[in-house]
PDB file of N, CA and C in Angstrom:
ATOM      1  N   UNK A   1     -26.881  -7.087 -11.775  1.00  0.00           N
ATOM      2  CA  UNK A   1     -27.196  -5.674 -11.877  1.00  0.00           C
ATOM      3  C   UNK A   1     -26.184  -4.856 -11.089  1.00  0.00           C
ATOM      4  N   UNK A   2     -24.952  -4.594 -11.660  1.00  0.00           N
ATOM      5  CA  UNK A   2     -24.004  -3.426 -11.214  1.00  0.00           C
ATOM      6  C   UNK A   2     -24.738  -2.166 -10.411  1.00  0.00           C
ATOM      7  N   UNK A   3     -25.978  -1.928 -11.479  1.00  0.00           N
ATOM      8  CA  UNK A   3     -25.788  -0.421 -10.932  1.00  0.00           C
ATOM      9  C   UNK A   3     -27.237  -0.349  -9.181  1.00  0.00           C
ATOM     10  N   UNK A   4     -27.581  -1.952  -8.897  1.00  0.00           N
ATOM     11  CA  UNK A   4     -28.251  -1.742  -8.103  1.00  0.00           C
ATOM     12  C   UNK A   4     -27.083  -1.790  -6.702  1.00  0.00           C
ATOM     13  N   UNK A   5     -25.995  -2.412  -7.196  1.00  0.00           N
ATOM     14  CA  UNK A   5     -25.228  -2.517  -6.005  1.00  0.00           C
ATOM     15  C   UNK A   5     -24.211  -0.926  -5.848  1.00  0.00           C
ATOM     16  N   UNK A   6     -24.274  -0.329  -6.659  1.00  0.00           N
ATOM     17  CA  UNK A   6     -23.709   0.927  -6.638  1.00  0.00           C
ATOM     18  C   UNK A   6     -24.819   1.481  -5.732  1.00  0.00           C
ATOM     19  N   UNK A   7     -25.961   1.790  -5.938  1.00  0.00           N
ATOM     20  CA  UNK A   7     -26.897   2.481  -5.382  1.00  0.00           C
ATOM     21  C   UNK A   7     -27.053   2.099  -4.072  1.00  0.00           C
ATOM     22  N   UNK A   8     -26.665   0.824  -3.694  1.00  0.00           N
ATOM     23  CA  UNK A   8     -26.992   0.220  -2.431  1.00  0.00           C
ATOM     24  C   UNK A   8     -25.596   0.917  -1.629  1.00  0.00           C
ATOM     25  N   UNK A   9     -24.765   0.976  -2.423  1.00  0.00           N
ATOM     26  CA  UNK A   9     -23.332   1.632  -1.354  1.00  0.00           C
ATOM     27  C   UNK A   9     -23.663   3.124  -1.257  1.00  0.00           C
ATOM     28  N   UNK A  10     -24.057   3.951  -2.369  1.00  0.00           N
ATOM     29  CA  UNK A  10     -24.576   4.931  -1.739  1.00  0.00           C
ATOM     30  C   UNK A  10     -25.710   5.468  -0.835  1.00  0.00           C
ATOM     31  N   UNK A  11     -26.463   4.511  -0.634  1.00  0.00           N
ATOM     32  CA  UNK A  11     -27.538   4.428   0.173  1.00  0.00           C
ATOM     33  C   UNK A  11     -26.706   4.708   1.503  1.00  0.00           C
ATOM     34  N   UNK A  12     -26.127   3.330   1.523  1.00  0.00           N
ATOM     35  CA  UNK A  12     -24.802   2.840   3.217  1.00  0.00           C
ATOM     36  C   UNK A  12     -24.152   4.358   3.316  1.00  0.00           C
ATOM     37  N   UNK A  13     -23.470   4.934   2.051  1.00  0.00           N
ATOM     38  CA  UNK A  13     -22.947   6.202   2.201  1.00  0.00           C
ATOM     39  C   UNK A  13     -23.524   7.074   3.171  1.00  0.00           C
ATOM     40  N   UNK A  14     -24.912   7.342   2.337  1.00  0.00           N
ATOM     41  CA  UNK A  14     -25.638   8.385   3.194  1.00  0.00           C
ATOM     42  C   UNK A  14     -26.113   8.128   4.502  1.00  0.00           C
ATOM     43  N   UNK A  15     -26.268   6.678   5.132  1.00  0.00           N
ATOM     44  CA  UNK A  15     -26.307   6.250   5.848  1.00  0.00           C
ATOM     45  C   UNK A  15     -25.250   6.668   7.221  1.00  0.00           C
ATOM     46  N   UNK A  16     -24.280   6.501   6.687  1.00  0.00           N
ATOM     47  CA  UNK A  16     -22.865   6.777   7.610  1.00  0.00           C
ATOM     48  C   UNK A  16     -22.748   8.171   7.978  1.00  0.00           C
ATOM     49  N   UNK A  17     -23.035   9.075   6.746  1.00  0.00           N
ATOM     50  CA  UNK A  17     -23.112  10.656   7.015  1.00  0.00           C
ATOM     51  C   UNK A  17     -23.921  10.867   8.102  1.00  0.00           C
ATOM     52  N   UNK A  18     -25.297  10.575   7.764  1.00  0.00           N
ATOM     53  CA  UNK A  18     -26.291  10.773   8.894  1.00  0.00           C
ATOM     54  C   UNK A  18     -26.017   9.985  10.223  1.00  0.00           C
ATOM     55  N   UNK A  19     -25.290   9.201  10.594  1.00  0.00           N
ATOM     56  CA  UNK A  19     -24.786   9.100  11.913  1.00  0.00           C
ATOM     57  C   UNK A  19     -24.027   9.701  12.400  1.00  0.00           C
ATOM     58  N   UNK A  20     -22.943  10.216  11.399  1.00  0.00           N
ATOM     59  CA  UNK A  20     -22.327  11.301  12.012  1.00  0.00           C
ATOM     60  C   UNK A  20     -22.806  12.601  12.071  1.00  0.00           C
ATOM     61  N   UNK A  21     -23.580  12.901  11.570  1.00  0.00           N
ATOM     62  CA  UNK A  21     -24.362  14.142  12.193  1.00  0.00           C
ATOM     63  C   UNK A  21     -25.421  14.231  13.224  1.00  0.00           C
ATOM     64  N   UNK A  22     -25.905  12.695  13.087  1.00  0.00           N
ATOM     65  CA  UNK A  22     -26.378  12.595  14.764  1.00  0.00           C
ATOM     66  C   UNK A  22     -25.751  12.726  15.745  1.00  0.00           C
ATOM     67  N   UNK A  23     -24.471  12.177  15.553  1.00  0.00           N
ATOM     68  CA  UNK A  23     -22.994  12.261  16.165  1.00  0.00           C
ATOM     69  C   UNK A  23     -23.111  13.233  16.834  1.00  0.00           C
ATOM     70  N   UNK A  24     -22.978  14.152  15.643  1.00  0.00           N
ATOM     71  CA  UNK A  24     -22.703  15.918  16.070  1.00  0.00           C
ATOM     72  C   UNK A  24     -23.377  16.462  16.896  1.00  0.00           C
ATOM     73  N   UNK A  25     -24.675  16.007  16.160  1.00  0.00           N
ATOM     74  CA  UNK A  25     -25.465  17.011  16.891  1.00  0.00           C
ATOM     75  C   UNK A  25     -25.891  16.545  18.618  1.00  0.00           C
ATOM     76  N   UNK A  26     -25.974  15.534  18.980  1.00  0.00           N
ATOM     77  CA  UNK A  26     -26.173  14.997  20.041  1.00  0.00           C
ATOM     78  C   UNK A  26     -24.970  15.919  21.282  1.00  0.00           C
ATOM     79  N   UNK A  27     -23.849  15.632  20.109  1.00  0.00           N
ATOM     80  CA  UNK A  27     -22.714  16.265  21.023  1.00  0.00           C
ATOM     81  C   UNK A  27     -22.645  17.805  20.976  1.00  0.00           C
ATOM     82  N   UNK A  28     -23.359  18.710  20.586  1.00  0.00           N
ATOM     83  CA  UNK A  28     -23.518  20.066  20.324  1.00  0.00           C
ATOM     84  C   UNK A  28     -23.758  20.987  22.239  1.00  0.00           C
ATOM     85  N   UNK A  29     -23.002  21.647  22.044  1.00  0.00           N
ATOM     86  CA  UNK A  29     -22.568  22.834  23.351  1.00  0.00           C
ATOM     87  C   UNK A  29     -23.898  23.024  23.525  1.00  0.00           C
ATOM     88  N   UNK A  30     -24.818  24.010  22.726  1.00  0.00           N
ATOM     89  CA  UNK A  30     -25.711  24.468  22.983  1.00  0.00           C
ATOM     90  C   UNK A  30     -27.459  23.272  22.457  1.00  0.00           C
ATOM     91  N   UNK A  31     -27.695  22.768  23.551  1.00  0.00           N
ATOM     92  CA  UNK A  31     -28.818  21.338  23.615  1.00  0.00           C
ATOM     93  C   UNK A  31     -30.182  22.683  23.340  1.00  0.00           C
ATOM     94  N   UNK A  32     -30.347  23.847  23.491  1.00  0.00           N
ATOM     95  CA  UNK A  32     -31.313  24.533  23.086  1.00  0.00           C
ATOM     96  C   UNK A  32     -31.838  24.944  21.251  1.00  0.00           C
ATOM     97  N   UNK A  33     -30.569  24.939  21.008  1.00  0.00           N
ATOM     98  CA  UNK A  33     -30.134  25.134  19.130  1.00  0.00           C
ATOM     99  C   UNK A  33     -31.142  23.546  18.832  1.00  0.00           C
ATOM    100  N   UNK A  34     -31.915  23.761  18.094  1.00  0.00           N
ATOM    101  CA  UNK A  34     -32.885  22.671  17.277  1.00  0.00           C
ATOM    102  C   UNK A  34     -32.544  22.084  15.755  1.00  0.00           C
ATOM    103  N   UNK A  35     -32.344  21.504  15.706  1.00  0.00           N
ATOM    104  CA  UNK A  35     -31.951  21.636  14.072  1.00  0.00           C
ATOM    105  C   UNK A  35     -33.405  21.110  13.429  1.00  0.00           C
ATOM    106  N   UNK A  36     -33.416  21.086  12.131  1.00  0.00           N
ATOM    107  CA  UNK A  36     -34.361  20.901  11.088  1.00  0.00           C
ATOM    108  C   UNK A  36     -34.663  19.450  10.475  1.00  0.00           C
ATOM    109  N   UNK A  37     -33.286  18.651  10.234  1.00  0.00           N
ATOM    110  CA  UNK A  37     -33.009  17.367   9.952  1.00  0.00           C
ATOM    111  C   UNK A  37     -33.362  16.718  10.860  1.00  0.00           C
ATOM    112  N   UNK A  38     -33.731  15.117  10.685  1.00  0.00           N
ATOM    113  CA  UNK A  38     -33.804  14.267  11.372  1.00  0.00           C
ATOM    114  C   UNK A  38     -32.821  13.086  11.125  1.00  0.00           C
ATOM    115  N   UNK A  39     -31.895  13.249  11.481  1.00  0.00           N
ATOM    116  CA  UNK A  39     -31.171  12.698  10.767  1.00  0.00           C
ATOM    117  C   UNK A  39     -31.075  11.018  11.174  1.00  0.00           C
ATOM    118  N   UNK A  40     -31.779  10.836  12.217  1.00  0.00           N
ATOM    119  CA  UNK A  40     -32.048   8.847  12.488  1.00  0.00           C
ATOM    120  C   UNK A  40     -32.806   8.543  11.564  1.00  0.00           C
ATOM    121  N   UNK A  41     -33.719   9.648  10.878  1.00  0.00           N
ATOM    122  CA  UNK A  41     -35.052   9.104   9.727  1.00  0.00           C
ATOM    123  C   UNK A  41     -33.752   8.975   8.638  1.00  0.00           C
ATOM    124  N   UNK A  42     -32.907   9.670   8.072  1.00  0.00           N
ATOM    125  CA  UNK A  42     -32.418   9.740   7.126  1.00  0.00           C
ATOM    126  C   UNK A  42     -31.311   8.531   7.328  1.00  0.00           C
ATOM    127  N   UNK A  43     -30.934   8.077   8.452  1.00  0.00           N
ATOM    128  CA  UNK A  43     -30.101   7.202   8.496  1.00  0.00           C
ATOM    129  C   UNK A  43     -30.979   5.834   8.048  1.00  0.00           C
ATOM    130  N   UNK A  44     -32.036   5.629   8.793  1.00  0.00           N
ATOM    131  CA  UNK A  44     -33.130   4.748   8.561  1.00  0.00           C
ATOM    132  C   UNK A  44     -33.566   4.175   7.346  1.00  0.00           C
ATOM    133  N   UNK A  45     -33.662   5.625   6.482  1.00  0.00           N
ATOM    134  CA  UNK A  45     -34.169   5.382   4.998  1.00  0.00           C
ATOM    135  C   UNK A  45     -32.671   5.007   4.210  1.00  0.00           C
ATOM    136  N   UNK A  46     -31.525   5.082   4.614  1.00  0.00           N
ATOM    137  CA  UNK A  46     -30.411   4.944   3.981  1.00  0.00           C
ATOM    138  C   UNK A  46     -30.003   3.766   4.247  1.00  0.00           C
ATOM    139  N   UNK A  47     -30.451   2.699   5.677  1.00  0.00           N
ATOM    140  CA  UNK A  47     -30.553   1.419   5.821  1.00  0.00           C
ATOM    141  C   UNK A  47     -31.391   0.902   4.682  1.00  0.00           C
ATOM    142  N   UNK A  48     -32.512   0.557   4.515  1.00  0.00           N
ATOM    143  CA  UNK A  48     -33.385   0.479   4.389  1.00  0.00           C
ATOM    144  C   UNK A  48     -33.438   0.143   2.938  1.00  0.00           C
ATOM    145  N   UNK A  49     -33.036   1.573   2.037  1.00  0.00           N
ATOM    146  CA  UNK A  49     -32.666   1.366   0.658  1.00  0.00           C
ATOM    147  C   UNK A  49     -31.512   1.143  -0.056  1.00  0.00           C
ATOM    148  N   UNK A  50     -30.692   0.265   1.157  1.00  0.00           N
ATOM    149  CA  UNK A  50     -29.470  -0.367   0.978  1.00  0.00           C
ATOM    150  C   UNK A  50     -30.076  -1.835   1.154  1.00  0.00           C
ATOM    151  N   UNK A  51     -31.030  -1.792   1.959  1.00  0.00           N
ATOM    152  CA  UNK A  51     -30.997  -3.841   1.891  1.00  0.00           C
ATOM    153  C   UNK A  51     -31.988  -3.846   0.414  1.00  0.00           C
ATOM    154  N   UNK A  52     -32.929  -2.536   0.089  1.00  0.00           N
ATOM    155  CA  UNK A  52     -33.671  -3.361  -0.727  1.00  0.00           C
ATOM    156  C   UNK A  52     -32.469  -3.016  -2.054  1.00  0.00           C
ATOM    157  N   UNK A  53     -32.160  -2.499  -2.329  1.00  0.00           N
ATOM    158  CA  UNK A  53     -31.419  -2.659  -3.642  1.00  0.00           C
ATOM    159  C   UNK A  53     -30.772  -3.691  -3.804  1.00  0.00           C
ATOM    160  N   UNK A  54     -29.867  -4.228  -2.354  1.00  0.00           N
ATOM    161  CA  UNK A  54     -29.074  -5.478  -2.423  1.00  0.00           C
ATOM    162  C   UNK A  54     -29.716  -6.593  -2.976  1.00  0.00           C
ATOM    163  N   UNK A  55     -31.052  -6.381  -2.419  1.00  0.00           N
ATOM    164  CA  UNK A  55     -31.476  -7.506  -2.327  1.00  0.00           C
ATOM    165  C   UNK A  55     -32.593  -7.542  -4.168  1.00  0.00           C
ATOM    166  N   UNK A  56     -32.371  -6.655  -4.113  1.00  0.00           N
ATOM    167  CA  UNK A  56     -32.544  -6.495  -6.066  1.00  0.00           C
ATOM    168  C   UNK A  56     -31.276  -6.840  -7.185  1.00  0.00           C
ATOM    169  N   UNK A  57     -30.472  -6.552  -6.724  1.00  0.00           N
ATOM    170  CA  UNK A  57     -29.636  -6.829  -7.573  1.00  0.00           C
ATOM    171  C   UNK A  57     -29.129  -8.213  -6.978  1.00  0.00           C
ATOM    172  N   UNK A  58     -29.118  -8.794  -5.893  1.00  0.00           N
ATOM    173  CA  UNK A  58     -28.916 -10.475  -5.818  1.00  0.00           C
ATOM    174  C   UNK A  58     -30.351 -11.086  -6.427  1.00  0.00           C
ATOM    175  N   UNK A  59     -31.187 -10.389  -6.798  1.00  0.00           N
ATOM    176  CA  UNK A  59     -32.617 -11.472  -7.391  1.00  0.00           C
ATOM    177  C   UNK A  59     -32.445 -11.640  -8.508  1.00  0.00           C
ATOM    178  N   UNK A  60     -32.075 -10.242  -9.026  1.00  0.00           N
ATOM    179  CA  UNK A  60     -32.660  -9.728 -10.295  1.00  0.00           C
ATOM    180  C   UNK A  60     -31.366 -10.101 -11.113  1.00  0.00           C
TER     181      UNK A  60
END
């Protein structure tokens, strides 16, 4: 299944983004500014639905 392993790299994709915006934001001047995102949840879920796709398209 090609297109589960495509989905699994974009999963990792979004994965990588959202660390770097934890990145960011961790490193941000002003620690009072809140943001809206959570972006460890979004990194989390971008782990997450990278092993299960992998692990769909190595079954399936």
């Amino acid at each position: 299944m090609p297109g589960a392993f495509w989905g699994a790299g974009g999963s990792v994709l979004i994965a990588l983004v959202a660390a770097a915006a934890e990145r960011r934001r961790q490193r941000r001047r002003d620690p009072d500014r809140v943001g809206w995102v959570d972006w460890r949840a979004v990194q989390l879920f971008g782990l997450v639905g990278a092993l299960i796709l992998v692990s769909v398209a190595l079954n399936g």
